[in-house]
Each structure stands twice: as structure tokens, then as C-alpha cells.
N, C-alpha and C. Protein backbone atom coordinates (compact mmCIF):
# COMPACT_ATOMS: atom_id res chain seq x y z
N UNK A 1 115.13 118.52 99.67
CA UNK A 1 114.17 117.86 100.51
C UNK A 1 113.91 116.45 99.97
N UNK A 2 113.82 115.73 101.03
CA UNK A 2 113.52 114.20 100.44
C UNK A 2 111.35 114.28 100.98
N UNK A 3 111.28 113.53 100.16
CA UNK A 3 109.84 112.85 100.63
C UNK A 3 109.28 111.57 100.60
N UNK A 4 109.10 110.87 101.99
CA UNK A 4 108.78 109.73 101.25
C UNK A 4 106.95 109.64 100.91
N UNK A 5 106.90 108.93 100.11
CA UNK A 5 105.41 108.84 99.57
C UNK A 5 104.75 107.46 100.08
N UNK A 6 104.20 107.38 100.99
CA UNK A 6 103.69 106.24 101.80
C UNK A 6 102.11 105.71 101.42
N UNK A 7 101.45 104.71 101.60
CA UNK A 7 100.20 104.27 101.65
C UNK A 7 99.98 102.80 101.44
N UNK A 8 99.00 102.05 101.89
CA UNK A 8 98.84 100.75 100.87
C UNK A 8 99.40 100.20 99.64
N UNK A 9 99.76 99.21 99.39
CA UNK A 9 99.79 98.87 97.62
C UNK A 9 98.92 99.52 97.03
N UNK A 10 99.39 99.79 96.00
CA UNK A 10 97.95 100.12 94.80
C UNK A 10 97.63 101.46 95.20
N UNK A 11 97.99 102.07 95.57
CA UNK A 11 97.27 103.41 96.31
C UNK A 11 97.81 104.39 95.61
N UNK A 12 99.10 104.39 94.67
CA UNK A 12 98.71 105.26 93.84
C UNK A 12 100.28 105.78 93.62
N UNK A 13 101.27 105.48 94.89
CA UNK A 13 102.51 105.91 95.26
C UNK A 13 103.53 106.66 94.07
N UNK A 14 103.96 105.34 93.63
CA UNK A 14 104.22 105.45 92.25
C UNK A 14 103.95 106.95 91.05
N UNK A 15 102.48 106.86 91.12
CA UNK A 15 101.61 106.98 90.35
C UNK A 15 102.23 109.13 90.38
N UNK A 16 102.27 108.99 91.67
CA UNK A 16 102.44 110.33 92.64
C UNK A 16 103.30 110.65 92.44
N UNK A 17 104.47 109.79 92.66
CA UNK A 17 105.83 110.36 92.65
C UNK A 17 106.52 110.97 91.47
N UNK A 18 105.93 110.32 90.23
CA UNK A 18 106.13 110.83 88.84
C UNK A 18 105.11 111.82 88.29
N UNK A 19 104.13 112.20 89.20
CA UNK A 19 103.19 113.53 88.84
C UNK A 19 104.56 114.72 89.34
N UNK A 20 105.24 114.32 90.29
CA UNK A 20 105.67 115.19 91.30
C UNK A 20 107.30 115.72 90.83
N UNK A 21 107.37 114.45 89.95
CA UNK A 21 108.57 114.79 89.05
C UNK A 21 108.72 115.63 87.76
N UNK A 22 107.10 115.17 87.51
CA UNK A 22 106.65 116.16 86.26
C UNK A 22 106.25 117.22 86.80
N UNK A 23 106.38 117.75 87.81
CA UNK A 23 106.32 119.66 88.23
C UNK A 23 107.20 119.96 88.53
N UNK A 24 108.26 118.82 88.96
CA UNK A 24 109.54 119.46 89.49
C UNK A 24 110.27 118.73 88.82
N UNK A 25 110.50 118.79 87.35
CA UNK A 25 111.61 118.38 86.60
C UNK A 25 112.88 118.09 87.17
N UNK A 26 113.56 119.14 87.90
CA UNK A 26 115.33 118.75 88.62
C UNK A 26 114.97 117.65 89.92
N UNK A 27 113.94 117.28 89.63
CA UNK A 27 113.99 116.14 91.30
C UNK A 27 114.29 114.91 90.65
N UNK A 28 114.06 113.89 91.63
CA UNK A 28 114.71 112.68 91.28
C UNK A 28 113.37 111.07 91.79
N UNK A 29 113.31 110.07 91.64
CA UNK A 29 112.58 109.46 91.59
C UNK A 29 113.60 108.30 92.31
N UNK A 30 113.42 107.89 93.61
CA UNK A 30 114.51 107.05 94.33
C UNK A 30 113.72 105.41 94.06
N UNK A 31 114.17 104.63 93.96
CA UNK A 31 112.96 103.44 94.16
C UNK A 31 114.42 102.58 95.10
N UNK A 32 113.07 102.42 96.47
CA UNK A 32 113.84 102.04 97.68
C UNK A 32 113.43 100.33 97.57
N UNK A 33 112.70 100.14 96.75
CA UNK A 33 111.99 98.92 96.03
C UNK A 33 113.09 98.51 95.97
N UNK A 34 113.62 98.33 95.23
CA UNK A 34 114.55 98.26 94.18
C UNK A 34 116.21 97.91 95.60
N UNK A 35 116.37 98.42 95.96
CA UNK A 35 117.46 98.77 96.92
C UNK A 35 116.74 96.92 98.11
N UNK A 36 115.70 97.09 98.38
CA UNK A 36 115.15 95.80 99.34
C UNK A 36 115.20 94.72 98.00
N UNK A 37 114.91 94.60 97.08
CA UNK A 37 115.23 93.32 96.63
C UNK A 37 116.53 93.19 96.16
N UNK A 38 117.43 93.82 96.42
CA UNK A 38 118.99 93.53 96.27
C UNK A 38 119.19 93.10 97.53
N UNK A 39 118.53 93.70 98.43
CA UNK A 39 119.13 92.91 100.19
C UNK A 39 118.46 91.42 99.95
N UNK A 40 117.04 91.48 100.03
CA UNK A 40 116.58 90.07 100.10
C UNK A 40 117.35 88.90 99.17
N UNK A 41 116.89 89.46 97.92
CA UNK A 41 118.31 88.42 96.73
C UNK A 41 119.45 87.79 97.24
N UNK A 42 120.18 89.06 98.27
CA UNK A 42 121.91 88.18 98.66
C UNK A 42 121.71 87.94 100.18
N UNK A 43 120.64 87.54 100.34
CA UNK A 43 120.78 87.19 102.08
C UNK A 43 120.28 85.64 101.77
N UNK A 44 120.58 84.90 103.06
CA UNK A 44 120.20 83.39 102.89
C UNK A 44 118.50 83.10 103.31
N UNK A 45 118.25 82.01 102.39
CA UNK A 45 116.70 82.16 102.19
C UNK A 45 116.88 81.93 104.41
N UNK A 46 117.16 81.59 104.78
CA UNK A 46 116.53 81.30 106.44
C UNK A 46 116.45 82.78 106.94
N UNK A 47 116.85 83.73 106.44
CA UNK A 47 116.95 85.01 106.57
C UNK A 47 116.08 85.96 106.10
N UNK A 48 114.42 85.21 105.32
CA UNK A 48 113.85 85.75 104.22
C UNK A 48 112.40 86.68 105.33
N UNK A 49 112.61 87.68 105.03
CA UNK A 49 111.04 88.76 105.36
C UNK A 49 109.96 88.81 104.42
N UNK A 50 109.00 89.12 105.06
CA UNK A 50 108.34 89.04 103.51
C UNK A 50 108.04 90.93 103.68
N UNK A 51 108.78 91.74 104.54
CA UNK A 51 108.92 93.13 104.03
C UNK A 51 109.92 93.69 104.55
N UNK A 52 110.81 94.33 102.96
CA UNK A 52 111.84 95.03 103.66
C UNK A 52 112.57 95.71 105.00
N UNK A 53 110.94 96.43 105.56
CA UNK A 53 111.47 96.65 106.77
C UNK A 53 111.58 95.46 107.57
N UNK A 54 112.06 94.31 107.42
CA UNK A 54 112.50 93.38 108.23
C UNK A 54 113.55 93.28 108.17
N UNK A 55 114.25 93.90 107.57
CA UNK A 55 116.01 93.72 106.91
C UNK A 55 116.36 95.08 107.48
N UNK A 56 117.14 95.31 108.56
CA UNK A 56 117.96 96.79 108.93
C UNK A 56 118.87 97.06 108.19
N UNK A 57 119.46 95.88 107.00
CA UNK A 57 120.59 96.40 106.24
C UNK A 57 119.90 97.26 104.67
N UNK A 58 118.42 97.09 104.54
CA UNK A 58 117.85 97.83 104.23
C UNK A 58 117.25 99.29 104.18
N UNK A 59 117.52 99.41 105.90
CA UNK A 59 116.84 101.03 106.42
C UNK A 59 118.96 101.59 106.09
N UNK A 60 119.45 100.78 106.23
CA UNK A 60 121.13 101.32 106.41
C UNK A 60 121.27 101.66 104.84
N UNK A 61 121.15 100.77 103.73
CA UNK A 61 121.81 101.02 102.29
C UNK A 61 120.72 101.71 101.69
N UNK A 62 119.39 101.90 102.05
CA UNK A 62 118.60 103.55 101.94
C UNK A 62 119.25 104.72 102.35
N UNK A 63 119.01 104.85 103.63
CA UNK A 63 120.01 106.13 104.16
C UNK A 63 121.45 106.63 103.75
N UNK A 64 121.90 105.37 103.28
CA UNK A 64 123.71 105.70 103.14
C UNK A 64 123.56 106.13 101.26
N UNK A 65 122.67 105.62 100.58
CA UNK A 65 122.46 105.94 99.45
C UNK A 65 122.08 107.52 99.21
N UNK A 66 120.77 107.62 99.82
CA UNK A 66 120.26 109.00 99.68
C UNK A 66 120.89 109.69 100.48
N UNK A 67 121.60 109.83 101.25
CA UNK A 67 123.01 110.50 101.68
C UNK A 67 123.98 110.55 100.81
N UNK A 68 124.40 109.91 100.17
CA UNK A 68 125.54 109.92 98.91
C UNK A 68 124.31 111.13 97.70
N UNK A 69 123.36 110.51 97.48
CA UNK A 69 123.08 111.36 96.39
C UNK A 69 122.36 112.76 96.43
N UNK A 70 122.44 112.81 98.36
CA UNK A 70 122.15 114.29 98.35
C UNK A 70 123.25 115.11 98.87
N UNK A 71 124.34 114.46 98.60
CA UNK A 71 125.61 115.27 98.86
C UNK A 71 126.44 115.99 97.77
N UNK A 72 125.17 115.45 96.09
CA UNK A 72 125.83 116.13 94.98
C UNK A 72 124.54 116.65 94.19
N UNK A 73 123.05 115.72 94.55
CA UNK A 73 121.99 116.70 93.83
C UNK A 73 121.23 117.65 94.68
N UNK A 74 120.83 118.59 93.73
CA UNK A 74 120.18 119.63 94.94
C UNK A 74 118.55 119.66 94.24
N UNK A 75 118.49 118.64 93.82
CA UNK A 75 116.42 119.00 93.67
C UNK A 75 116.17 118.00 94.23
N UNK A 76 114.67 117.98 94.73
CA UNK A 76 113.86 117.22 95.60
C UNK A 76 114.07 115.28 95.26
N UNK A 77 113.51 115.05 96.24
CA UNK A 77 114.34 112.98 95.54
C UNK A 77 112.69 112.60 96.13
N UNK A 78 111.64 111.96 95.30
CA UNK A 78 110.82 111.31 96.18
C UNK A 78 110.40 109.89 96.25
N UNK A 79 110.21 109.18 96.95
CA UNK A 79 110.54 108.01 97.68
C UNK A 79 108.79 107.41 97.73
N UNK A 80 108.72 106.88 96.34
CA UNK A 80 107.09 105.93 96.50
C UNK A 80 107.47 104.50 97.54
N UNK A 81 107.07 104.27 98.45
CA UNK A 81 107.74 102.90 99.06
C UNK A 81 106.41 102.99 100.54
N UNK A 82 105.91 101.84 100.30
CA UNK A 82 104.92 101.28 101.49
C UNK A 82 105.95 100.89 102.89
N UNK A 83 105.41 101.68 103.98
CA UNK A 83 105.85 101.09 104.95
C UNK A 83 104.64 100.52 106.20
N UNK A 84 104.91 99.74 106.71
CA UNK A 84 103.84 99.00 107.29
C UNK A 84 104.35 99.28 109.04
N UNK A 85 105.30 99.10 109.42
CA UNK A 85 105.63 99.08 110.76
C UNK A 85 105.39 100.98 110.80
N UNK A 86 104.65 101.55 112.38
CA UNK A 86 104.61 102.23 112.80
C UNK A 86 106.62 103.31 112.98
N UNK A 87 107.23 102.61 113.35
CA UNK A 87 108.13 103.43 113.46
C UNK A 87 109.29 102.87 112.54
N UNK A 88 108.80 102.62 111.91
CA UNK A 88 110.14 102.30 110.37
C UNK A 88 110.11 103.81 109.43
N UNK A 89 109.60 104.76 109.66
CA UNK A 89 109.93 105.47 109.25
C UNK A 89 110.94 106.42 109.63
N UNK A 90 110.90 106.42 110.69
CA UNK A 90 112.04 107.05 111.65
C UNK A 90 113.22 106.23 111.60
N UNK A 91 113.15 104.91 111.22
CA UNK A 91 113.88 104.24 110.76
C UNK A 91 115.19 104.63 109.75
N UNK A 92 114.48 105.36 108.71
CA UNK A 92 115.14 105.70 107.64
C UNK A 92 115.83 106.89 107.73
N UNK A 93 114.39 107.71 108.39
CA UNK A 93 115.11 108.96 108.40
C UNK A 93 116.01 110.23 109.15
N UNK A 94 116.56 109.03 110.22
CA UNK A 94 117.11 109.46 111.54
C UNK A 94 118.01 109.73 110.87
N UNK A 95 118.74 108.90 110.72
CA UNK A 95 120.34 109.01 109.77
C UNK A 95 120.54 109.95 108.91
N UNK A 96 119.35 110.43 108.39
CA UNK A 96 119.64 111.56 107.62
C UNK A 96 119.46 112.95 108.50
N UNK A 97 118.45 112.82 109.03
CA UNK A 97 118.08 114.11 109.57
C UNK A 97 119.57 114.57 110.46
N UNK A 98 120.65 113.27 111.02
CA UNK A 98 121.76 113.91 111.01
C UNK A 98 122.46 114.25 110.81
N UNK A 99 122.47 114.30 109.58
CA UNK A 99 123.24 115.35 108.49
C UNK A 99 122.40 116.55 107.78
N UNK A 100 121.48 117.03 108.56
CA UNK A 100 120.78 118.21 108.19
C UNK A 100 119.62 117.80 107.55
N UNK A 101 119.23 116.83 107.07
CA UNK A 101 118.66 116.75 105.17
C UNK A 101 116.81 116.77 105.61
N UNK A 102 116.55 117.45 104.88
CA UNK A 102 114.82 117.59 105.36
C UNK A 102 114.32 116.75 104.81
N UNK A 103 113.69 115.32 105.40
CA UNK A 103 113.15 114.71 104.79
C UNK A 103 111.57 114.29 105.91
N UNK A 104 110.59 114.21 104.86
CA UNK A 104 109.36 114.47 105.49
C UNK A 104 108.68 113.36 104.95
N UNK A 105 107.34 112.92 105.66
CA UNK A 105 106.60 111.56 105.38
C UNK A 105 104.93 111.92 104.80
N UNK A 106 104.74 111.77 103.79
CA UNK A 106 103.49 111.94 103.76
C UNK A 106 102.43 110.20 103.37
N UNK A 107 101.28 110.12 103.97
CA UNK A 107 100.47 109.12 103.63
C UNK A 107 99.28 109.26 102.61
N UNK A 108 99.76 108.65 101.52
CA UNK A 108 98.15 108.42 100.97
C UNK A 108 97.24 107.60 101.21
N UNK A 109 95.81 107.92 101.36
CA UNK A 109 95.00 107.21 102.17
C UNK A 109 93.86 106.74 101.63
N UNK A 110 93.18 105.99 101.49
CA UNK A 110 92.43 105.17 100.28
C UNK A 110 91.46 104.44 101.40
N UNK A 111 90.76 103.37 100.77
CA UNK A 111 89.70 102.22 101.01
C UNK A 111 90.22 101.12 100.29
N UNK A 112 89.88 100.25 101.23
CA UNK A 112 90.04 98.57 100.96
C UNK A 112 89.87 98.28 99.58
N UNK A 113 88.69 98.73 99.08
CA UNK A 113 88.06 98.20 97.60
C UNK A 113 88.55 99.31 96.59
N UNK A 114 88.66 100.41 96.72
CA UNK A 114 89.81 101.37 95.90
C UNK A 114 90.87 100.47 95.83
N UNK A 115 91.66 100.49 96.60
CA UNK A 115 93.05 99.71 96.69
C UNK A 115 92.88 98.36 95.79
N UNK A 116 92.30 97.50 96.01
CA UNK A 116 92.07 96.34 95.88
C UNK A 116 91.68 96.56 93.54
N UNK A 117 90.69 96.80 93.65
CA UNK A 117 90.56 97.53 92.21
C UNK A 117 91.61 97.79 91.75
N UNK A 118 92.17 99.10 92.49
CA UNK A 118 93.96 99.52 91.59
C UNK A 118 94.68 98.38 91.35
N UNK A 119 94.57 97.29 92.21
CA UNK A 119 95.94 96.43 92.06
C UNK A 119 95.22 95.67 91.19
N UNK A 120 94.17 94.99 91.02
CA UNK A 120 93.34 94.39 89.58
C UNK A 120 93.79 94.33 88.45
N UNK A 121 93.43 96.08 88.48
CA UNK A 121 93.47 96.95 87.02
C UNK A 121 94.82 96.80 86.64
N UNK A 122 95.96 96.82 87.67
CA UNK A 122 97.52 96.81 86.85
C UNK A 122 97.44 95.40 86.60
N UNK A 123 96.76 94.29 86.70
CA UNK A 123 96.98 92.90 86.36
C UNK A 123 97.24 91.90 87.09
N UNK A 124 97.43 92.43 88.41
CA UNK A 124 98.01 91.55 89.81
C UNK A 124 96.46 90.53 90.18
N UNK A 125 96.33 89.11 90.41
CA UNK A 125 95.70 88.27 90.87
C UNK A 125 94.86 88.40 92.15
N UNK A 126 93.97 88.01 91.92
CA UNK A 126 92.79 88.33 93.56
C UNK A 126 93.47 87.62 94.82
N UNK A 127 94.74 86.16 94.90
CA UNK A 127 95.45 86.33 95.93
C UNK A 127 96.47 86.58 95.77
N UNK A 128 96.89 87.98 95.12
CA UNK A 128 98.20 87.94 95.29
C UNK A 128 98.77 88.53 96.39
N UNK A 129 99.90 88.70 96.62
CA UNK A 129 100.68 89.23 98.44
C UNK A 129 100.30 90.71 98.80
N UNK A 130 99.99 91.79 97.20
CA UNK A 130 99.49 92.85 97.71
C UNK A 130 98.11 93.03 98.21
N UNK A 131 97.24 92.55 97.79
CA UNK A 131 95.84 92.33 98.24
C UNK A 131 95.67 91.68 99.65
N UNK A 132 96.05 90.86 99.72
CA UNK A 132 96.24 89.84 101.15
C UNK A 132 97.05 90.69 101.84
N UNK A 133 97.59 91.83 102.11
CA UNK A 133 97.79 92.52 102.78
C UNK A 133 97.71 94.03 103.06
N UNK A 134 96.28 94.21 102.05
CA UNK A 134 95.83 95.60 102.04
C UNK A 134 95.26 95.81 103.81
N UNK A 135 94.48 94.74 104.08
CA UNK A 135 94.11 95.00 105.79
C UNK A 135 95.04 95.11 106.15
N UNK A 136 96.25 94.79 106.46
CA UNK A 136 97.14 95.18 107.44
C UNK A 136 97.97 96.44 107.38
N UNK A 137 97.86 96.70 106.47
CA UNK A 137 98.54 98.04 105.58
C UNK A 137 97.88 99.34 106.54
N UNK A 138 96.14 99.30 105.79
CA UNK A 138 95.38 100.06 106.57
C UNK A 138 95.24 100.39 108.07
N UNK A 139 95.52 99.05 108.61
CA UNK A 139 95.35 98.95 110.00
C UNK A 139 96.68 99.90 110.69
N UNK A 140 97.51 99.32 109.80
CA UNK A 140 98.67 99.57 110.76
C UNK A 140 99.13 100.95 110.49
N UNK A 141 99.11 101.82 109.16
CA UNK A 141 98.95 103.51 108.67
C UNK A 141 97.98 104.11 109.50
N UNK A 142 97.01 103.41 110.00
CA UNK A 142 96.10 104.43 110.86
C UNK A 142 96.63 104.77 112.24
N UNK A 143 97.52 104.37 112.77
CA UNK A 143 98.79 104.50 113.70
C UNK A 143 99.49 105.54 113.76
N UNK A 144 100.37 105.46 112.35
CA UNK A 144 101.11 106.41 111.94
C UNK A 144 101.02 108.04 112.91
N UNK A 145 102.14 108.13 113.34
CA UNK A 145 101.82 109.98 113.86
C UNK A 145 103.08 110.43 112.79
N UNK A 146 102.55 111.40 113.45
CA UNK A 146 103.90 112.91 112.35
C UNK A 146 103.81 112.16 110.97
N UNK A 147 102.82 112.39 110.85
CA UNK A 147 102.73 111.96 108.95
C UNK A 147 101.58 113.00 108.29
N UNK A 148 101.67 113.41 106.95
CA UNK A 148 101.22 114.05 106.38
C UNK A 148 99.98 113.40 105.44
N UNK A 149 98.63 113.69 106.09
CA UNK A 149 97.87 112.69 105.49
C UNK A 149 97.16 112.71 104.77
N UNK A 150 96.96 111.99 103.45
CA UNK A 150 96.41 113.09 102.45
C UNK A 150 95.12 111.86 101.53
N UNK A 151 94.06 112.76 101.37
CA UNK A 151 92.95 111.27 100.87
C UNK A 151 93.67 110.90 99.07
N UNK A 152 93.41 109.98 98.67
CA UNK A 152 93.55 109.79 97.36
C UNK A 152 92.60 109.22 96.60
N UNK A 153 91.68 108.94 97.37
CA UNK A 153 90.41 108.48 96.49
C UNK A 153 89.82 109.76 95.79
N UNK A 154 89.38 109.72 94.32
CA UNK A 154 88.63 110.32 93.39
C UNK A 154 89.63 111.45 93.23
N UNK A 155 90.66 111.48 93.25
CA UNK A 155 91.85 113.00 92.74
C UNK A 155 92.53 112.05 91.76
N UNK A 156 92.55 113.11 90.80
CA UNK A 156 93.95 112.87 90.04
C UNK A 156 95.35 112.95 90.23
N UNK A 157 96.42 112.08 89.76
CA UNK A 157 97.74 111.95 90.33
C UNK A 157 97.98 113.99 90.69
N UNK A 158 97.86 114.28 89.15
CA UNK A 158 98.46 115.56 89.11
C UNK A 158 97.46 116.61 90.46
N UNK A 159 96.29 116.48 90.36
CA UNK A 159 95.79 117.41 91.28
C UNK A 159 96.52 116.76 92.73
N UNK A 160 96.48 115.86 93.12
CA UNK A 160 97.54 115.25 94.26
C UNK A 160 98.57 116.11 94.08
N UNK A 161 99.38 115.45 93.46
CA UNK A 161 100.64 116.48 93.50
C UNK A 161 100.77 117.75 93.47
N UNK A 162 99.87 118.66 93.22
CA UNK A 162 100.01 119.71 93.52
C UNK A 162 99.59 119.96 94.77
N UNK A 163 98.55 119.65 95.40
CA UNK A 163 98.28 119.32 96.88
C UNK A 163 99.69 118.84 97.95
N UNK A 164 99.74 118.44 97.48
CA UNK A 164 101.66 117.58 98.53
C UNK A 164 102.60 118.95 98.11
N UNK A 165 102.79 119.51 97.16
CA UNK A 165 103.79 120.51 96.80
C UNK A 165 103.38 121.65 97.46
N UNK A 166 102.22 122.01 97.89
CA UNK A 166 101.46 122.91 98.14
C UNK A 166 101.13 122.61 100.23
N UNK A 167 101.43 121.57 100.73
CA UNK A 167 101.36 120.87 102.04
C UNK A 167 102.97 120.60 102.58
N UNK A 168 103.75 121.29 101.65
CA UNK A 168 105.23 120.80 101.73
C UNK A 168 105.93 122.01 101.75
């Protein structure tokens, strides 16, 4: 099973995905992060998004990846990665779902000033790009259908994760 782990910056994603690895040791920790700044890097700056899902060769070298690596691992893969557009999730996971692969969306769900705090506390600046776009984050997750929605204010990573393992 894939999962992706969705919410605002700062909301905890991350935070989750490695609670979730530490109960399920044979899973895997995908960072789709990681995969969008290799697209943005080799594309020409007139070509620049300021979020991955603006790049389709992004939703393509996700899918074709976690398709390659669920064609040889068999424990869970989970996927901390903010998505902001309403149907970019279906985005990702069409392509897989046609090749069988269960992959499911859950949201963590927070407050402006939670959020805003978390990203503080890791060291990030009062304008930096994640803050300046915690409103739109919110706005646009409250949209979201067929998502699994889960609060994250005042839980611990680990009590979370057992909650999502336990909702899954």
C-alpha cells in the first residue's frame, strides 16, 4: 500500500511519515520532494512553478518511480508531500491504481497559528514561501474529497500514527 501523507507546511508530514516507519519497519519513506526539485533544477527558468504540481513531468517521474519500486518492495512506501491543487492527487495516483497498487490519501489538518509556529520552531523566517502560503494551503485542503482526514493539533507524531494505521 502506498500512502500519501498530505496537509499544510509545517503540519507535521514528515514528522508522520517516520512515526509510521517506526511501526512498520519493512516500509519505505518516498520523498516526492526530492523527485520535484530534480524536475524544477533541469527545466528552463521561463518554465519555473513555484509548486511541483505545476510540472506534469513531476506527477509522471512520481508514478513511474513508485511503480518501479513497488514492483520489487512489498512493505508499505509513505509519501509526506503537500499538495495544494484539489485534483492533483488523482493526479498521481491514477497511474498507479492501473496497475492494481492501493494507494490512499490521507490529510493532516491543523490551524493557521499551529502551522505557522511549527515552521518558526524548525528555523524558517516569518516571510518565508511556507508561511505566505499556509492560507492557501488551508483554503484549498478544505476542498479536498475522498481524503482521509485526520486533526493533528495537540497528538503526538506516534499517537497519529497509530491512528492512520488503525484508519488504513
Amino acid at each position: 500500500m502506498i500512502l500519501w501523507i498530505d496537509g499544510p507546511y509545517g503540519v507535521g508530514k514528515s514528522t508522520l511519515a517516520e512515526a509510521l516507519h517506526g511501526l512498520r519497519p519493512e516500509s519505505f519513506v518516498f520523498d516526492a520532494e526530492e523527485v520535484g526539485n530534480a524536475v524544477r533544477d533541469n527545466l528552463p527558468t521561463n518554465t519555473y512553478s513555484e509548486v511541483f504540481e505545476g510540472y506534469p513531468l513531476w506527477f509522471k517521474f512520481c508514478s513511474e518511480l513508485l511503480l518501479e519500486i513497488s514492483k520489487s518492495f512489498l512493505g508499505d512506501i509513505f509519501i509526506p508531500m503537500t499538495l495544494i491543487y484539489p485534483d492533483s492527487f488523482e493526479k498521481a495516483a491514477a497511474p498507479l491504481r492501473e496497475y492494481g497498487i492501493d494507494i490512499r490519501h490521507i490529510l493532516l489538518e491543523s490551524d493557521y497559528e499551529t502551522v505557522r509556529g511549527r515552521i518558526l520552531e524548525r528555523g524558517e523566517d516569518e516571510d518565508c514561501w511556507c508561511i505566505e502560503n499556509i492560507g492557501l494551503c488551508l483554503e484549498n485542503q478544505a476542498k479536498f474529497k475522498d481524503v482521509i482526514r485526520i486533526k493533528s493539533v495537540g497528538a503526538a507524531a506516534k499517537e497519529l500514527a497509530e491512528e492512520v494505521l488503525h484508519l488504513i
